[in-house]
C-alpha atoms as a PDB file:
ATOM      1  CA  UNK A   1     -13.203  22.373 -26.156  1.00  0.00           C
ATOM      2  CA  UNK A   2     -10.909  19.946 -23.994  1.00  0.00           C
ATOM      3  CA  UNK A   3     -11.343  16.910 -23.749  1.00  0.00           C
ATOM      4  CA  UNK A   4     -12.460  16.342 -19.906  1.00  0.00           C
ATOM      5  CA  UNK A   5     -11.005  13.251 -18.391  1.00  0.00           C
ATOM      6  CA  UNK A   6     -12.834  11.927 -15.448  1.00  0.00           C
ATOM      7  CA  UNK A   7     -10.206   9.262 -14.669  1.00  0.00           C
ATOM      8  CA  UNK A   8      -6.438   9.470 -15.684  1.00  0.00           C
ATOM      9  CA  UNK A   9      -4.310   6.564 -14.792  1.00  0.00           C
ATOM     10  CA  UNK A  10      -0.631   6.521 -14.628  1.00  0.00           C
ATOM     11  CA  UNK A  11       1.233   3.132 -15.406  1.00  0.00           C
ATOM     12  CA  UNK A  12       4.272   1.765 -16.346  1.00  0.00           C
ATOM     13  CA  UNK A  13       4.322  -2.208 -14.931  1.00  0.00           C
ATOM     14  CA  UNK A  14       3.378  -4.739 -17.194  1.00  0.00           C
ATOM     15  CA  UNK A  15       1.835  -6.798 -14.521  1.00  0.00           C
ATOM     16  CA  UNK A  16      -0.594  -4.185 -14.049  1.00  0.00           C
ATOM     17  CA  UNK A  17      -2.145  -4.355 -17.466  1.00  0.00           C
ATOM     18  CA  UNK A  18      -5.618  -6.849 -15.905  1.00  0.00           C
ATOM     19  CA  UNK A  19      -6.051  -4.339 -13.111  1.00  0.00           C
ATOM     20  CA  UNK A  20      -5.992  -1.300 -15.174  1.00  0.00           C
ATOM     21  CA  UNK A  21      -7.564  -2.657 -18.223  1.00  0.00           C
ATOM     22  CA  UNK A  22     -10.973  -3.641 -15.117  1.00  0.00           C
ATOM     23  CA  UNK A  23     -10.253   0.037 -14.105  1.00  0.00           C
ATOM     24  CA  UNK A  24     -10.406   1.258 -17.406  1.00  0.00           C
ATOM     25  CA  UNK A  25     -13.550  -0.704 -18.195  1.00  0.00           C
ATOM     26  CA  UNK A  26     -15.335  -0.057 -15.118  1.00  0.00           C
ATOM     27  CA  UNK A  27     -15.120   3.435 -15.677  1.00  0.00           C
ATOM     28  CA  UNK A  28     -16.802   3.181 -19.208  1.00  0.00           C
ATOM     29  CA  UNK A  29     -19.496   0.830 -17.291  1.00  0.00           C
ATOM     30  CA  UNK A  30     -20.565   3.726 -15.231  1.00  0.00           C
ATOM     31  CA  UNK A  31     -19.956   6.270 -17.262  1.00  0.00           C
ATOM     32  CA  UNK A  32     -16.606   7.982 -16.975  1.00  0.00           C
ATOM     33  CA  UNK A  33     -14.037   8.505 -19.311  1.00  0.00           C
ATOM     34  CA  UNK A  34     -10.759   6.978 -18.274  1.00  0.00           C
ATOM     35  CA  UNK A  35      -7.481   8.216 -19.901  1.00  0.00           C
ATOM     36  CA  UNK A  36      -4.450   5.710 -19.514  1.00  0.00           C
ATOM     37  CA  UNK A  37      -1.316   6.881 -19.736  1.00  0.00           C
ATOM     38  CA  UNK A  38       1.872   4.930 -20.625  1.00  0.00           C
ATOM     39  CA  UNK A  39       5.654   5.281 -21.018  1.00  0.00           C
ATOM     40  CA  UNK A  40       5.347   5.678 -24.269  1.00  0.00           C
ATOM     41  CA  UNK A  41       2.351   8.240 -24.549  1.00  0.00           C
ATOM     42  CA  UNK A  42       3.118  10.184 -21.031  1.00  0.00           C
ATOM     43  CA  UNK A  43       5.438  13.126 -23.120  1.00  0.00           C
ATOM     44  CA  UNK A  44       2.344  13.062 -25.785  1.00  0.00           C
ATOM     45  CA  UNK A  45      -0.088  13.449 -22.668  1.00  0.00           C
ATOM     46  CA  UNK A  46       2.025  16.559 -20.547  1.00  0.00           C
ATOM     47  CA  UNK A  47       1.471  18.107 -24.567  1.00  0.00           C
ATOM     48  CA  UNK A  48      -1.657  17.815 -24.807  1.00  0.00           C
ATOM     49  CA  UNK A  49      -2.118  18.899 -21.129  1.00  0.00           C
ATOM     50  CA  UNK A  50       0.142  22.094 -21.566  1.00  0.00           C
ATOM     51  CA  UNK A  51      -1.748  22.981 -24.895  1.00  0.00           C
ATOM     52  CA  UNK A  52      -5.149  22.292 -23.057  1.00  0.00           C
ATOM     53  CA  UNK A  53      -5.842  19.911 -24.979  1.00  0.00           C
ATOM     54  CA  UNK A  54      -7.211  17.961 -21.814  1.00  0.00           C
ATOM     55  CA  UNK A  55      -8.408  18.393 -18.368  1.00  0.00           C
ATOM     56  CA  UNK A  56      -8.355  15.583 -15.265  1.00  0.00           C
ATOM     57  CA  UNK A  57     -10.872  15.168 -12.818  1.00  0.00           C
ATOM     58  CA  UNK A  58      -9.467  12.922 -10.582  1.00  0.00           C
ATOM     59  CA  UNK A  59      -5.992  11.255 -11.381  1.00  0.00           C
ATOM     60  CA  UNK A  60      -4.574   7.845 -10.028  1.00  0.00           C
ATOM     61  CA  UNK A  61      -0.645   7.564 -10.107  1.00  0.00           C
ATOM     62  CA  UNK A  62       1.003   4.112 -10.181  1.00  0.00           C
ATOM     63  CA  UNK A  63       4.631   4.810 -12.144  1.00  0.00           C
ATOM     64  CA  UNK A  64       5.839   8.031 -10.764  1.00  0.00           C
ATOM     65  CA  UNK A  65       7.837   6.261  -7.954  1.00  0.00           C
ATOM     66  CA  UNK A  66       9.456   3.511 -10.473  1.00  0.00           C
ATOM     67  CA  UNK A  67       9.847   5.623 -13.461  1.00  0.00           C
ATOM     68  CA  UNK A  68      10.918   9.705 -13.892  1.00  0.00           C
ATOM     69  CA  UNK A  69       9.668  10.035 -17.077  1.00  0.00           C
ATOM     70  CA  UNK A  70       6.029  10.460 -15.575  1.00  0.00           C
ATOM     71  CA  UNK A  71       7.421  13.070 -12.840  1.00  0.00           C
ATOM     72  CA  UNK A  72       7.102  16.472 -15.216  1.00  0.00           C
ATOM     73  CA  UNK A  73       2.950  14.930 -15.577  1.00  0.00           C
ATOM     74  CA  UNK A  74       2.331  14.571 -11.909  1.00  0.00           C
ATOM     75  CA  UNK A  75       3.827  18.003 -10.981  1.00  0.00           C
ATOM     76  CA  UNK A  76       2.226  20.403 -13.625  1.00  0.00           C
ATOM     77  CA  UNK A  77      -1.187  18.056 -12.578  1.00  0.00           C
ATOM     78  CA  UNK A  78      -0.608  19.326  -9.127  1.00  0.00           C
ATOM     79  CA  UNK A  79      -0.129  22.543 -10.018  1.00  0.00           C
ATOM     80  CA  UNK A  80      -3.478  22.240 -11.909  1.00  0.00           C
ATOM     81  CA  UNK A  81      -4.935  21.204  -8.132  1.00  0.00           C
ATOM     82  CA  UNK A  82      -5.670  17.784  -9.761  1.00  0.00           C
ATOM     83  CA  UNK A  83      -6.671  15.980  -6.993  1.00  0.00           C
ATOM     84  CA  UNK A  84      -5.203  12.657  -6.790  1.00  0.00           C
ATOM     85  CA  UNK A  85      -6.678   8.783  -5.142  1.00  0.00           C
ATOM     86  CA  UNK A  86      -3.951   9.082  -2.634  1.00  0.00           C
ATOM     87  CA  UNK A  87      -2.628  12.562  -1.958  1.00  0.00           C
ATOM     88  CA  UNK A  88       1.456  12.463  -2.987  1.00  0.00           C
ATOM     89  CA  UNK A  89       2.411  13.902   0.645  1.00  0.00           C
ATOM     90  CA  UNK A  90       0.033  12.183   2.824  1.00  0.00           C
ATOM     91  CA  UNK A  91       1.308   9.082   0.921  1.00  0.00           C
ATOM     92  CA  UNK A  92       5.070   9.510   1.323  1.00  0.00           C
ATOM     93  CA  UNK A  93       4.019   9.991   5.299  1.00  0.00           C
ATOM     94  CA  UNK A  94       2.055   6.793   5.126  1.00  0.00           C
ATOM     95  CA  UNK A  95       4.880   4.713   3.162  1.00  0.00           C
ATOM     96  CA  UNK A  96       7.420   5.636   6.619  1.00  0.00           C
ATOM     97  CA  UNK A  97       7.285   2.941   8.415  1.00  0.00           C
ATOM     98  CA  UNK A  98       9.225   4.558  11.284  1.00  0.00           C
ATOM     99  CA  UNK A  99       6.335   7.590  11.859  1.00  0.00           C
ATOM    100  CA  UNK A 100       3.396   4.603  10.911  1.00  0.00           C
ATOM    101  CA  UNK A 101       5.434   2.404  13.774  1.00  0.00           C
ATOM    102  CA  UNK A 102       4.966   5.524  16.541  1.00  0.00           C
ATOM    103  CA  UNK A 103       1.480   6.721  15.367  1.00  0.00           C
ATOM    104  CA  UNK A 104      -0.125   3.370  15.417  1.00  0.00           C
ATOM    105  CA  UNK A 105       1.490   3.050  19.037  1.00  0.00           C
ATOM    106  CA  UNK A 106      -0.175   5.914  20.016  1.00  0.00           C
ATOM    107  CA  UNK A 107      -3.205   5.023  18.647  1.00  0.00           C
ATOM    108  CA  UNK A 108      -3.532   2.218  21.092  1.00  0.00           C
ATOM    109  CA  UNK A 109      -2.895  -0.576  17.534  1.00  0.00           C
ATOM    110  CA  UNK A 110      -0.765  -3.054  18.327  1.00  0.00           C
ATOM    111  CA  UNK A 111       2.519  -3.777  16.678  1.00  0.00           C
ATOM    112  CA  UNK A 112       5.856  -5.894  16.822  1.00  0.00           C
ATOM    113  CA  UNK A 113       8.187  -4.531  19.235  1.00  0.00           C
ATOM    114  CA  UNK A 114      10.444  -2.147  17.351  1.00  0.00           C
ATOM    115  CA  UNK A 115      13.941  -0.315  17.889  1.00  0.00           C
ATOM    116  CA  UNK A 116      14.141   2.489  15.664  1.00  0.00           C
ATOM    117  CA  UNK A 117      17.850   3.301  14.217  1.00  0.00           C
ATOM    118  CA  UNK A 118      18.960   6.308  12.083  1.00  0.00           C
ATOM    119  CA  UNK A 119      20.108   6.330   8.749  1.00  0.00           C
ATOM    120  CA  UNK A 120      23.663   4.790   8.409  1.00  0.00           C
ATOM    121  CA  UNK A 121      25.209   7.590   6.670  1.00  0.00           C
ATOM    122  CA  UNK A 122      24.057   9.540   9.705  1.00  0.00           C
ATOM    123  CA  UNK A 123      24.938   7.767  12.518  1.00  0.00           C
ATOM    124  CA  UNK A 124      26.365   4.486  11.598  1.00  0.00           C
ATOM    125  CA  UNK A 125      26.925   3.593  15.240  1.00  0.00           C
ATOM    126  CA  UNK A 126      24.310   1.950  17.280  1.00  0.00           C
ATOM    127  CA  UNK A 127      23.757   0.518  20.654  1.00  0.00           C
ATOM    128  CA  UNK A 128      23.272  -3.177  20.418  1.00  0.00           C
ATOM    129  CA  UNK A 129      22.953  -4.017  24.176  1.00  0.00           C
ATOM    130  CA  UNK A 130      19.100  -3.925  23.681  1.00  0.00           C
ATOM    131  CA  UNK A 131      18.779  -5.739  20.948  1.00  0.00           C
ATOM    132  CA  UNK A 132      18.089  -8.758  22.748  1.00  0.00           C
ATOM    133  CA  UNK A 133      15.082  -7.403  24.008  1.00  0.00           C
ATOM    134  CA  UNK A 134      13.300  -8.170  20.923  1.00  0.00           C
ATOM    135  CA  UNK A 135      14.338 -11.870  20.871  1.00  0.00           C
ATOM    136  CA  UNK A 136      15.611 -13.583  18.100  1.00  0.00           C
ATOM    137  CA  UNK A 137      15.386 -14.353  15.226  1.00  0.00           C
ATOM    138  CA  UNK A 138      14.239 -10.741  14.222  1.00  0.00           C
ATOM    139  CA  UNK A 139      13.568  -8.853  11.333  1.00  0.00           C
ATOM    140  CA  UNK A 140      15.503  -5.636   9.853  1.00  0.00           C
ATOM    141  CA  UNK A 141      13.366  -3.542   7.571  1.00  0.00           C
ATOM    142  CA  UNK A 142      14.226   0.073   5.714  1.00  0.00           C
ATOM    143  CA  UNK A 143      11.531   2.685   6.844  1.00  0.00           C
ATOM    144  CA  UNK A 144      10.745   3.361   3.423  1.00  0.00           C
ATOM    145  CA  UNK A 145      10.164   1.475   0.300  1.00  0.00           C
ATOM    146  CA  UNK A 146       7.667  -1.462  -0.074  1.00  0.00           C
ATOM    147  CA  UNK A 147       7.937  -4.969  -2.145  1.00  0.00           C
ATOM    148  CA  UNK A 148       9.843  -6.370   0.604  1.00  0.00           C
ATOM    149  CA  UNK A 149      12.838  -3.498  -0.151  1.00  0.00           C
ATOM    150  CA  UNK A 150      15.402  -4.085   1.500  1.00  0.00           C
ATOM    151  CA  UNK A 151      14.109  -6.251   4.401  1.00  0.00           C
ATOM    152  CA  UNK A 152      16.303  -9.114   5.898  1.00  0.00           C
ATOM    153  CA  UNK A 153      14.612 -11.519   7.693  1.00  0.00           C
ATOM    154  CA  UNK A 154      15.634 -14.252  10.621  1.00  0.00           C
ATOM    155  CA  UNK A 155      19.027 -11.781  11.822  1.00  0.00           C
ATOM    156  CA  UNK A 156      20.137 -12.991  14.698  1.00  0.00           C
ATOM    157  CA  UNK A 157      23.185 -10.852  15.073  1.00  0.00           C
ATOM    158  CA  UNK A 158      24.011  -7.070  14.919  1.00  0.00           C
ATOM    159  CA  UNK A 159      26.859  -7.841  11.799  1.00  0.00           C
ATOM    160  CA  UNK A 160      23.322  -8.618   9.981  1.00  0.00           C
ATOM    161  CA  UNK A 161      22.538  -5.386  10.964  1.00  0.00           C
ATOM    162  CA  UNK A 162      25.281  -3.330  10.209  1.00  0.00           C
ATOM    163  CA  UNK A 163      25.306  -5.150   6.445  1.00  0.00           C
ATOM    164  CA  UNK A 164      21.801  -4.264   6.178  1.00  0.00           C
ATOM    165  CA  UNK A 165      22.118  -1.002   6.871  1.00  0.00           C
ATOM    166  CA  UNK A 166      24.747  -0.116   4.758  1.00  0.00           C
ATOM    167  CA  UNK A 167      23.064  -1.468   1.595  1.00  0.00           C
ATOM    168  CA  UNK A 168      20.156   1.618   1.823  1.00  0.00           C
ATOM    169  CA  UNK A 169      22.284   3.780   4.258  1.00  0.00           C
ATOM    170  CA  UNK A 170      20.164   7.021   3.969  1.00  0.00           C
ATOM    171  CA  UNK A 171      16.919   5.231   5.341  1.00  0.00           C
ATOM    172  CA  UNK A 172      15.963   5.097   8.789  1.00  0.00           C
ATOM    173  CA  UNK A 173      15.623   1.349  10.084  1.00  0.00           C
ATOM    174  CA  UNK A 174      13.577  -0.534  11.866  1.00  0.00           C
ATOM    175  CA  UNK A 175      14.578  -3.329  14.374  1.00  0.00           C
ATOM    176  CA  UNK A 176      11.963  -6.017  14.514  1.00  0.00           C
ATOM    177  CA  UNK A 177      10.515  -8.873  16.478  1.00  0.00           C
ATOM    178  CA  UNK A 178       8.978 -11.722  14.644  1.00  0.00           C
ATOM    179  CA  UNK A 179       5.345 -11.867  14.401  1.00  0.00           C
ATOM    180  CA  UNK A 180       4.285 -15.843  14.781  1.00  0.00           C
ATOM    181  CA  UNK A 181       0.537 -15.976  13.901  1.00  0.00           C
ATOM    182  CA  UNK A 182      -1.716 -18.791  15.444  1.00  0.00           C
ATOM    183  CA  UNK A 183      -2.709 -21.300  13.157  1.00  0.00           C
ATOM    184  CA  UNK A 184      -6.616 -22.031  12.071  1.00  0.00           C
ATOM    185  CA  UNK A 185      -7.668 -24.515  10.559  1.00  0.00           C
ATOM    186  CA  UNK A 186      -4.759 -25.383   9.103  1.00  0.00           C
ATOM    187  CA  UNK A 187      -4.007 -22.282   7.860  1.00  0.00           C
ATOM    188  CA  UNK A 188      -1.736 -18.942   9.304  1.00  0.00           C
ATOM    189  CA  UNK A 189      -3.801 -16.253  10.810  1.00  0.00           C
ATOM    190  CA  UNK A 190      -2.029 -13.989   8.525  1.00  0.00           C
ATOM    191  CA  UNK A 191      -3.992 -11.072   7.209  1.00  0.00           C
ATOM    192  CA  UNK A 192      -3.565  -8.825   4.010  1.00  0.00           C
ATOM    193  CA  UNK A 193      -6.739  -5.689   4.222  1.00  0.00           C
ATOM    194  CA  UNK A 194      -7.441  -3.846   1.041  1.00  0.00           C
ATOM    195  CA  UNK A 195      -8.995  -0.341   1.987  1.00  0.00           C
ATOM    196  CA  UNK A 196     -10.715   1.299  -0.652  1.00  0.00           C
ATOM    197  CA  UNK A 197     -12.627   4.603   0.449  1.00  0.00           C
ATOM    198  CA  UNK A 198     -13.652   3.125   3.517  1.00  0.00           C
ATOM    199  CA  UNK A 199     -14.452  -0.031   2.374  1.00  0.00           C
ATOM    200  CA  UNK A 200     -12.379  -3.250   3.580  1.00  0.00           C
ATOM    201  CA  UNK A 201     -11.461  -6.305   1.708  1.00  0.00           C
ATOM    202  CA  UNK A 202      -9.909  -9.046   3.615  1.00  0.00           C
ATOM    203  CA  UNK A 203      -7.756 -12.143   2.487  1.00  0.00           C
ATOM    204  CA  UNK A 204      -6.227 -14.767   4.070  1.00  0.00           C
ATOM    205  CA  UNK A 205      -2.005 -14.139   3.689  1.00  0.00           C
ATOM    206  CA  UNK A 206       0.703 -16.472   3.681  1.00  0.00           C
ATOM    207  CA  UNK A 207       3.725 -14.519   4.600  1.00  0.00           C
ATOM    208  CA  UNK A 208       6.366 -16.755   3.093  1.00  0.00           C
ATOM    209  CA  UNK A 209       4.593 -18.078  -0.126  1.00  0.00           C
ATOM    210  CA  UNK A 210       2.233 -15.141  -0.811  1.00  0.00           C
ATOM    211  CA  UNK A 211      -0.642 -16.742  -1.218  1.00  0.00           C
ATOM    212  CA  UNK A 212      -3.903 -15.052  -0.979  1.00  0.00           C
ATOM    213  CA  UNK A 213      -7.602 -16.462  -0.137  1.00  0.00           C
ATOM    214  CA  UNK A 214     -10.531 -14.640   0.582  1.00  0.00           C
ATOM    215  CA  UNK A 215     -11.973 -14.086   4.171  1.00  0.00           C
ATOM    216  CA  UNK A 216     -15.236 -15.047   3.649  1.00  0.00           C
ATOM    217  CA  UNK A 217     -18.575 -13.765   5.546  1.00  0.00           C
ATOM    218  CA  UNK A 218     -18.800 -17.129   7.374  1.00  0.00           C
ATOM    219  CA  UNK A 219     -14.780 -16.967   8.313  1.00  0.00           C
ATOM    220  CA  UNK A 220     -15.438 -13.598   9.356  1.00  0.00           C
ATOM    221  CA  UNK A 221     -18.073 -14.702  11.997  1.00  0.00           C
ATOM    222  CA  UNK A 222     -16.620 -18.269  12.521  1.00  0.00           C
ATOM    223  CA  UNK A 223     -13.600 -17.207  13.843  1.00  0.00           C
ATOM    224  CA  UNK A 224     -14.165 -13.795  15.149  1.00  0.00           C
ATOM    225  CA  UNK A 225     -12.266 -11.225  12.141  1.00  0.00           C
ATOM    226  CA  UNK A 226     -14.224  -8.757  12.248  1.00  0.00           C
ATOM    227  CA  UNK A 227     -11.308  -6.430  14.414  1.00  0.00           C
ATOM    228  CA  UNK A 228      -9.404  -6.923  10.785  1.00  0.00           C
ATOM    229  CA  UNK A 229     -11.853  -3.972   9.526  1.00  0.00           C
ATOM    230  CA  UNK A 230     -11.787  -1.845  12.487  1.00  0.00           C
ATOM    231  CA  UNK A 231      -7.930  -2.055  12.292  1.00  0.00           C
ATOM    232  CA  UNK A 232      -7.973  -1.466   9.091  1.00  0.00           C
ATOM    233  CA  UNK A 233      -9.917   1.752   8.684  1.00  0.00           C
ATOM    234  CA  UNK A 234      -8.202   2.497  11.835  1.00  0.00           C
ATOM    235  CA  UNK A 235      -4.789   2.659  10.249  1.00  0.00           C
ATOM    236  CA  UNK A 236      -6.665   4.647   7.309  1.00  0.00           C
ATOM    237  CA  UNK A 237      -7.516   7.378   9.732  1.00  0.00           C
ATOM    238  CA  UNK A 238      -4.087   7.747  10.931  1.00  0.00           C
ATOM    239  CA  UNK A 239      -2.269   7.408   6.976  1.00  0.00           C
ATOM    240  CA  UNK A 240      -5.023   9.544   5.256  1.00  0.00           C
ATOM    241  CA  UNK A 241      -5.131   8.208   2.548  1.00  0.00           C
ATOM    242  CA  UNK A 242      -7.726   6.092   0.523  1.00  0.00           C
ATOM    243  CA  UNK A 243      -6.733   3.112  -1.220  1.00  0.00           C
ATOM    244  CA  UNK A 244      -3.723   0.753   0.280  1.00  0.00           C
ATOM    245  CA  UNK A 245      -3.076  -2.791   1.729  1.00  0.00           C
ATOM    246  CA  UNK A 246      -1.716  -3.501   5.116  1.00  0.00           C
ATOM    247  CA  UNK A 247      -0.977  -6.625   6.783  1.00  0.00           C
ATOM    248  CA  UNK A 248      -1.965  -8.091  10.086  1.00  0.00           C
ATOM    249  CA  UNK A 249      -1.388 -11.449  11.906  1.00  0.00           C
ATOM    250  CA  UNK A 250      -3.446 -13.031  14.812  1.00  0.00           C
ATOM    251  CA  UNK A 251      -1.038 -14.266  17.562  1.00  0.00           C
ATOM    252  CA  UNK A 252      -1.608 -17.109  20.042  1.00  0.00           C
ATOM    253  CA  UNK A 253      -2.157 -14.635  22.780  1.00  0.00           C
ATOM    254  CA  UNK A 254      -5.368 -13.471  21.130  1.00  0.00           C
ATOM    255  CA  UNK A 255      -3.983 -10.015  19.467  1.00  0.00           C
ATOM    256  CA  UNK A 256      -4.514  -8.540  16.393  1.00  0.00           C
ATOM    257  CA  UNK A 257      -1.117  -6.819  15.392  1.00  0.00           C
ATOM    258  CA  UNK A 258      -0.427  -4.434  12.549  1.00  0.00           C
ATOM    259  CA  UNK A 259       2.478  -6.189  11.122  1.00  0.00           C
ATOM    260  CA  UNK A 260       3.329  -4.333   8.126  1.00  0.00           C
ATOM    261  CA  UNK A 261       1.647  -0.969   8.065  1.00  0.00           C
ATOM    262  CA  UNK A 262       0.418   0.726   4.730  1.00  0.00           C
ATOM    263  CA  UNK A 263       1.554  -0.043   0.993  1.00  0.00           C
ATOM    264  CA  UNK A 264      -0.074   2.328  -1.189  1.00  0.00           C
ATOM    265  CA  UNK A 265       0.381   0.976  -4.154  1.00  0.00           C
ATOM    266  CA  UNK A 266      -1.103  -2.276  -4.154  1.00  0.00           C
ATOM    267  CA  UNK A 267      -0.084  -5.255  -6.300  1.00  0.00           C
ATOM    268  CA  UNK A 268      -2.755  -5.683  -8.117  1.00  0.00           C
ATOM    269  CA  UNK A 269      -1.881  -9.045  -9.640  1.00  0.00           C
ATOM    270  CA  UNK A 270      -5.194 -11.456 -10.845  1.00  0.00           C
ATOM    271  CA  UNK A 271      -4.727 -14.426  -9.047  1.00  0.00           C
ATOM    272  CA  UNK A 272      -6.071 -16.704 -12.369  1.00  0.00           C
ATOM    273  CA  UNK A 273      -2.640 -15.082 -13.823  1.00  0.00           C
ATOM    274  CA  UNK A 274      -0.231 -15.339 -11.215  1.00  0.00           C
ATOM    275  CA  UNK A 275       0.294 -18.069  -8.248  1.00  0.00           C
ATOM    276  CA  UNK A 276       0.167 -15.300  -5.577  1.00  0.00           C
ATOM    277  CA  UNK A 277      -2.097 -13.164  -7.034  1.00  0.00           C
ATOM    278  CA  UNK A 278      -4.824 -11.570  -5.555  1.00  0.00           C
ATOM    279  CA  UNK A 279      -8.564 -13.469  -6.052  1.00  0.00           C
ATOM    280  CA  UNK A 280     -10.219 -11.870  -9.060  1.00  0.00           C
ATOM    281  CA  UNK A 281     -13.549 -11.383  -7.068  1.00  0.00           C
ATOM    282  CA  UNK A 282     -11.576  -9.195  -4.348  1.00  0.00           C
ATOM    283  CA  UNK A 283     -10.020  -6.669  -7.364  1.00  0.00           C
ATOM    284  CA  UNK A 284     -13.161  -6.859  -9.146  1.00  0.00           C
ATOM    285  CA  UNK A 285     -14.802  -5.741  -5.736  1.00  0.00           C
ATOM    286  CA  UNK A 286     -11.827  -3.635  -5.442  1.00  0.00           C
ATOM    287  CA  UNK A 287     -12.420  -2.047  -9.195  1.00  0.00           C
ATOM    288  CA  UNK A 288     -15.899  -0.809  -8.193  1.00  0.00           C
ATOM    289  CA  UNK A 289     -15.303   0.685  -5.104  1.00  0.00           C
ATOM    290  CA  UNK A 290     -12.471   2.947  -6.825  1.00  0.00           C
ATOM    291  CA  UNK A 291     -14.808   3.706  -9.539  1.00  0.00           C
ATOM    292  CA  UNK A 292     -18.267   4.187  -7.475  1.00  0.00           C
ATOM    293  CA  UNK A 293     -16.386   6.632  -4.893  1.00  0.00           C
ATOM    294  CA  UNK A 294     -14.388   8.378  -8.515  1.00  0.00           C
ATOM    295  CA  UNK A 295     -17.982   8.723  -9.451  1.00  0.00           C
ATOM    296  CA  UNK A 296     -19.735  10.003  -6.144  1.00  0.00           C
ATOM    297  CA  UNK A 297     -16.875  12.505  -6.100  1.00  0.00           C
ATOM    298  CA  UNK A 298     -17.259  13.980  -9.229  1.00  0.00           C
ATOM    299  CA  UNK A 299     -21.316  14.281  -8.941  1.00  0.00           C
ATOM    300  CA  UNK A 300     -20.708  15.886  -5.592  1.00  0.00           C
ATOM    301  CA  UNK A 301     -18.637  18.876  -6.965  1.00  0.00           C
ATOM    302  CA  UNK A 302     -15.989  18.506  -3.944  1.00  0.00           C
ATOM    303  CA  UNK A 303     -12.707  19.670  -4.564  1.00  0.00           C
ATOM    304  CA  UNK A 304     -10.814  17.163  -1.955  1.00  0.00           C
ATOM    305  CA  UNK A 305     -11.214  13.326  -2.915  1.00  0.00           C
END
């Protein structure tokens, strides 16, 4: 008999090791058995999985994107009909932030004003008599790609532009005004929202340091954030998938705009390890929601996650 995995976990970066070692245990709290797989085991693991020597339930990929080696294990557990946390094509959708930009437009969200320019190997001309539409400074950002990638911020010319392009010149890019949040209390009305299978977790964001806080209940209510979970199960419904971090800031005019739209694969830092980590309560809270919906699934016999 196989060896049924209810929970297999791809990994590869060594900051990760809290978050998945919480996954990992949280599974064996309710029941599950998790299956880890690292650099150095993933060639052992697509063995084992050819031989059928195991089976996955439900699978949760976090090292495909930075390292190959776990590409050949993702592919023959598609092929398998594996489902995955967050499905590979809805998530390369979700991770454009030139088709995020225009869908959340259309979805009545606000957002920065944007220009949207080609990739530079495709067009490396562009019009620059609009650009000071946006204002300045601005921001220049690749469409794809997260962990700030690529983005350049306070341009103020189109040279910046034309440099910036050139560095990732088969990404589309994205011409930027700069969000300025109000201030409360002290503190920027700058917004990161974990979503986790409908479920929202909100901290308190400082864009330039990265320092995270928990919103608490009485925040919430005290200062009117509760739009920061309709927006962010709003952008959910538009990226389709189920667990990712967006950011929104609060501007002095009273709106709530989507500033960076969807990173689906969270840093999942512990912020008693790291300066801008993220509060241990909110991954803990984050740990069981993965697990509990993992869990739900798997009673429910469904075959989509």
């Amino acid at each position: 008999m196989p060896l049924d995995i209810d929970l297999g976990i791809a990994w590869d970066w060594e900051y990760d090791k809290d978050f998945i070692a919480m996954l990992d245990s949280e599974c064996n709290k309710r029941g599950l058995q998790g299956y880890l797989v690292y650099p150095h085991n993933v060639n052992e693991t697509i063995g084992r999985l050819s031989k059928g020597e195991i089976t996955f339930k439900t699978f949760l990929d976090r090292a495909s994107e930075s390292d190959s080696r776990f590409i050949p294990l993702i592919k023959s557990l598609k092929r398998r009909g594996v489902p995955f946390v967050n499905d590979s094509e809805a998530s390369k959708r979700a991770n454009d932030k030139a088709t995020m930009h225009l869908e959340f437009l259309s979805s009545g969200l606000y957002v920065p004003y944007t220009i949207i320019l080609s990739p530079y190997e495709d067009d490396p001309q562009f019009d620059a008599s609009n650009i000071h539409t946006i204002g300045t400074p601005f921001i220049v950002k690749p469409a794809e790609g997260g962990g700030g990638r690529g983005v350049v911020l306070g341009v103020k010319t189109p040279y910046d532009i034309v440099k910036a392009r050139e560095k990732h010149s088969k990404d589309k890019y994205l011409i930027q005004e700069e969000i300025t949040p109000v201030i409360i209390k002290g503190r920027k009305a700058w917004f990161r929202s974990f979503y986790v299978y409908g479920n929202v977790i909100t901290c308190w964001w400082d864009n330039q340091t990265g320092i995270y806080q928990r919103v608490t209940s009485r925040a919430e209510r005290k200062y009117k954030l509760k739009e920061l979970k309709k927006i962010t199960k709003k952008i959910a419904e538009i990226a389709g998938i189920n667990f990712f971090s967006t950011e929104i800031a609060l501007t002095r005019a009273g709106r709530f705009v989507a500033v960076d739209y969807v990173n689906d694969t969270c840093d999942m830092r512990l912020k008693s390890k790291a300066l801008d980590g993220v509060p241990d309560d909110a991954v803990r809270d984050i740990v069981r929601e993965l697990v509990d919906s993992i869990r739900k699934f798997i009673k429910s016999g469904s075959r989509r996650l």
